[in-house]
C-alpha atoms as a PDB file:
ATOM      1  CA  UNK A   1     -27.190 -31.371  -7.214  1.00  0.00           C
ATOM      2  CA  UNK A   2     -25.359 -33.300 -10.057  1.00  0.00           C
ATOM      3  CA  UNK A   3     -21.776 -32.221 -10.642  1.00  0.00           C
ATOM      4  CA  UNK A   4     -21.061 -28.977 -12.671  1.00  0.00           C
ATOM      5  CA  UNK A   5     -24.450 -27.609 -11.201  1.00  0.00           C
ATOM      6  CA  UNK A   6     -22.110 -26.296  -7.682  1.00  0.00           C
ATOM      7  CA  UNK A   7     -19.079 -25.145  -7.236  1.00  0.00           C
ATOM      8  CA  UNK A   8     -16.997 -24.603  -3.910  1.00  0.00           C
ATOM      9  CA  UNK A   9     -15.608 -21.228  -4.107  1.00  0.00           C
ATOM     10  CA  UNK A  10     -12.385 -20.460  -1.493  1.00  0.00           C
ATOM     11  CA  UNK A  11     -10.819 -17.428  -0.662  1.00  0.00           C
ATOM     12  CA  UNK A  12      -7.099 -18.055   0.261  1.00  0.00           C
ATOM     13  CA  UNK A  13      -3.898 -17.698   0.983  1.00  0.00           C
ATOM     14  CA  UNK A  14      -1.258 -19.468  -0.967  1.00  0.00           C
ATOM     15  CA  UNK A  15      -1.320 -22.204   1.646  1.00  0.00           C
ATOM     16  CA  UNK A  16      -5.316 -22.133   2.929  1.00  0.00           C
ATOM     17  CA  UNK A  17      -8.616 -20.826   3.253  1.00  0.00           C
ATOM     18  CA  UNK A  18      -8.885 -17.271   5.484  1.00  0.00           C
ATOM     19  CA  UNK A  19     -11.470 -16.665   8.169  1.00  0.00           C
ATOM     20  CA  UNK A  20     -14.504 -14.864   7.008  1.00  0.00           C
ATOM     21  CA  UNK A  21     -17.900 -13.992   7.976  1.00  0.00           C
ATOM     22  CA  UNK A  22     -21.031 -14.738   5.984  1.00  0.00           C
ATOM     23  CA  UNK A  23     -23.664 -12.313   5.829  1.00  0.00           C
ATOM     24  CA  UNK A  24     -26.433 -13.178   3.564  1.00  0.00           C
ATOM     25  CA  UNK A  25     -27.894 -15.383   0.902  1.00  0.00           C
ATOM     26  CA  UNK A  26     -29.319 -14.148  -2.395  1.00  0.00           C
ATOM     27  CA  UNK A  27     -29.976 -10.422  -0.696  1.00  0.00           C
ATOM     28  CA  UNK A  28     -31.580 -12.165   2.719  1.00  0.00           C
ATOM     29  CA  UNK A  29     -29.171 -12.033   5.704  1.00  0.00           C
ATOM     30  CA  UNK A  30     -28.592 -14.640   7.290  1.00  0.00           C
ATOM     31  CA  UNK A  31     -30.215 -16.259  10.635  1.00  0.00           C
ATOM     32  CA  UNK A  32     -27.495 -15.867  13.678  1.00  0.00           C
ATOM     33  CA  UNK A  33     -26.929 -19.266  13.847  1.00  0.00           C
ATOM     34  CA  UNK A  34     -25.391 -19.758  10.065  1.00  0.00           C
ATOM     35  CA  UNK A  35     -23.357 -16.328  10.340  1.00  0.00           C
ATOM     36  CA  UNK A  36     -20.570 -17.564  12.242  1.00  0.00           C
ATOM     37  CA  UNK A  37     -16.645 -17.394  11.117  1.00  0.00           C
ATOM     38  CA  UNK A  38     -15.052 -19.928   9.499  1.00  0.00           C
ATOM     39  CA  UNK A  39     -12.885 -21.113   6.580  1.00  0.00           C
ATOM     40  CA  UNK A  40     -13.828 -19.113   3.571  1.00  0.00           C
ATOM     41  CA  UNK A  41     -14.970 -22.174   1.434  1.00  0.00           C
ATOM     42  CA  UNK A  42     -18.807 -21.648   0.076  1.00  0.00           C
ATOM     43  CA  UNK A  43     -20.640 -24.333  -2.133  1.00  0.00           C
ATOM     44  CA  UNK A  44     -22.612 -22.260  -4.839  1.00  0.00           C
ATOM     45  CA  UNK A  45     -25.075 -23.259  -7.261  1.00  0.00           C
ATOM     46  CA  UNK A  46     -25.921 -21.169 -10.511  1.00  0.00           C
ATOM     47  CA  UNK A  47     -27.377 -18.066  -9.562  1.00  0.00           C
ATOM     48  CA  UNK A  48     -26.845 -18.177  -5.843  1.00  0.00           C
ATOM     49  CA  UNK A  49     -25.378 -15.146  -4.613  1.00  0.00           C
ATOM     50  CA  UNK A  50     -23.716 -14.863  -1.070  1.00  0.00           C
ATOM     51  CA  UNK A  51     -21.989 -11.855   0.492  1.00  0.00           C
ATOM     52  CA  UNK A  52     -19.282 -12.630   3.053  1.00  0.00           C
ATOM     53  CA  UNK A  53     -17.298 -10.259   5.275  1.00  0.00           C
ATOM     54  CA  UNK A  54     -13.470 -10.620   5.180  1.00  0.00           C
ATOM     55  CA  UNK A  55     -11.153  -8.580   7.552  1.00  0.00           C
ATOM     56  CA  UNK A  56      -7.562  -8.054   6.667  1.00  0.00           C
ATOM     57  CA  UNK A  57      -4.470  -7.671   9.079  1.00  0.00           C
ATOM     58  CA  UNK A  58      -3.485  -3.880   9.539  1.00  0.00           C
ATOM     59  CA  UNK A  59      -0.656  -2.638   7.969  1.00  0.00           C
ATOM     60  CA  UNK A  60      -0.007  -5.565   5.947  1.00  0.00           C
ATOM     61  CA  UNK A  61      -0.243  -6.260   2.201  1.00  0.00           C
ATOM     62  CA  UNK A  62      -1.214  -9.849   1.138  1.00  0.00           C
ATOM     63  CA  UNK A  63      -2.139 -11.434  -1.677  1.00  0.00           C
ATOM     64  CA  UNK A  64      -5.516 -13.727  -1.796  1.00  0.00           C
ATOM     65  CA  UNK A  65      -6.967 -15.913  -4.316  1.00  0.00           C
ATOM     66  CA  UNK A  66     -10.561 -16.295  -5.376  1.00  0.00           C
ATOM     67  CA  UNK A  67     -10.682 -19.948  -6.508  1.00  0.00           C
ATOM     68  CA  UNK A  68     -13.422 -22.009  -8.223  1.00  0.00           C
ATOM     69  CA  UNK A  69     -13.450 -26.058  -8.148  1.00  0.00           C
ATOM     70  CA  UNK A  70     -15.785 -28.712  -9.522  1.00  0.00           C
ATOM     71  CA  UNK A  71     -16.730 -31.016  -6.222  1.00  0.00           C
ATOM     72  CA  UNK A  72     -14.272 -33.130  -7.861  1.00  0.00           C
ATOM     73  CA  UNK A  73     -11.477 -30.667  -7.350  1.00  0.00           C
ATOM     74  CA  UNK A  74     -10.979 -29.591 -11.273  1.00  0.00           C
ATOM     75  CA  UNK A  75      -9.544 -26.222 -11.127  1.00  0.00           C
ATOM     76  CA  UNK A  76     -12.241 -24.376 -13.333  1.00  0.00           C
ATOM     77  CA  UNK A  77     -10.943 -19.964 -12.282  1.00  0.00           C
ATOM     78  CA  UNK A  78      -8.812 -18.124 -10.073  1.00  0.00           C
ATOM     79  CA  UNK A  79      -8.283 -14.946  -9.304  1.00  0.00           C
ATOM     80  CA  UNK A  80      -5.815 -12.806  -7.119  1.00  0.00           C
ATOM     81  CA  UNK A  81      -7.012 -10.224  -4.689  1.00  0.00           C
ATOM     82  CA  UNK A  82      -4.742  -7.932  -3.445  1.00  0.00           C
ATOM     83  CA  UNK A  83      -5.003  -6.730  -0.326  1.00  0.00           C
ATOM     84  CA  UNK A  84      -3.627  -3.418   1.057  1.00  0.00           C
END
């Protein structure tokens, strides 16, 4: 796809991606193979929709940010998740 049609999005820590799990792809779940953990980074084109499972650490507040990149690496939203 040509640029601005995808966009990684990342779910992270101040200093990297966190682990999580995806589930399924535009309300389909996913085959066994492709749900497998790993770095919370997801290449999404317009109107894609992907749901992911994330588990926290017990008993420990963190902050998390929801970033969105061009493939180029322009910084185009973020947002903070808190996590309790």
């Amino acid at each position: 796809m040509p640029e601005g049609q995808t966009l990684p999005r990342t779910l992270r820590t101040a200093t990297e991606p966190v682990t999580w799990l995806p589930l399924a792809k535009d309300g389909a779940a996913l085959q066994a193979e492709r749900s497998v953990r790993g770095p919370a980074v997801q290449l999404i084109a317009v109107g894609e929709t992907y749901d992911f499972e994330y588990e926290a650490p017990i008993g420990r507040r963190r902050s998390l940010w929801l970033e969105a990149r061009s493939t180029g690496g322009k910084w185009h939203a973020q947002g903070q998740v808190i996590v309790k």
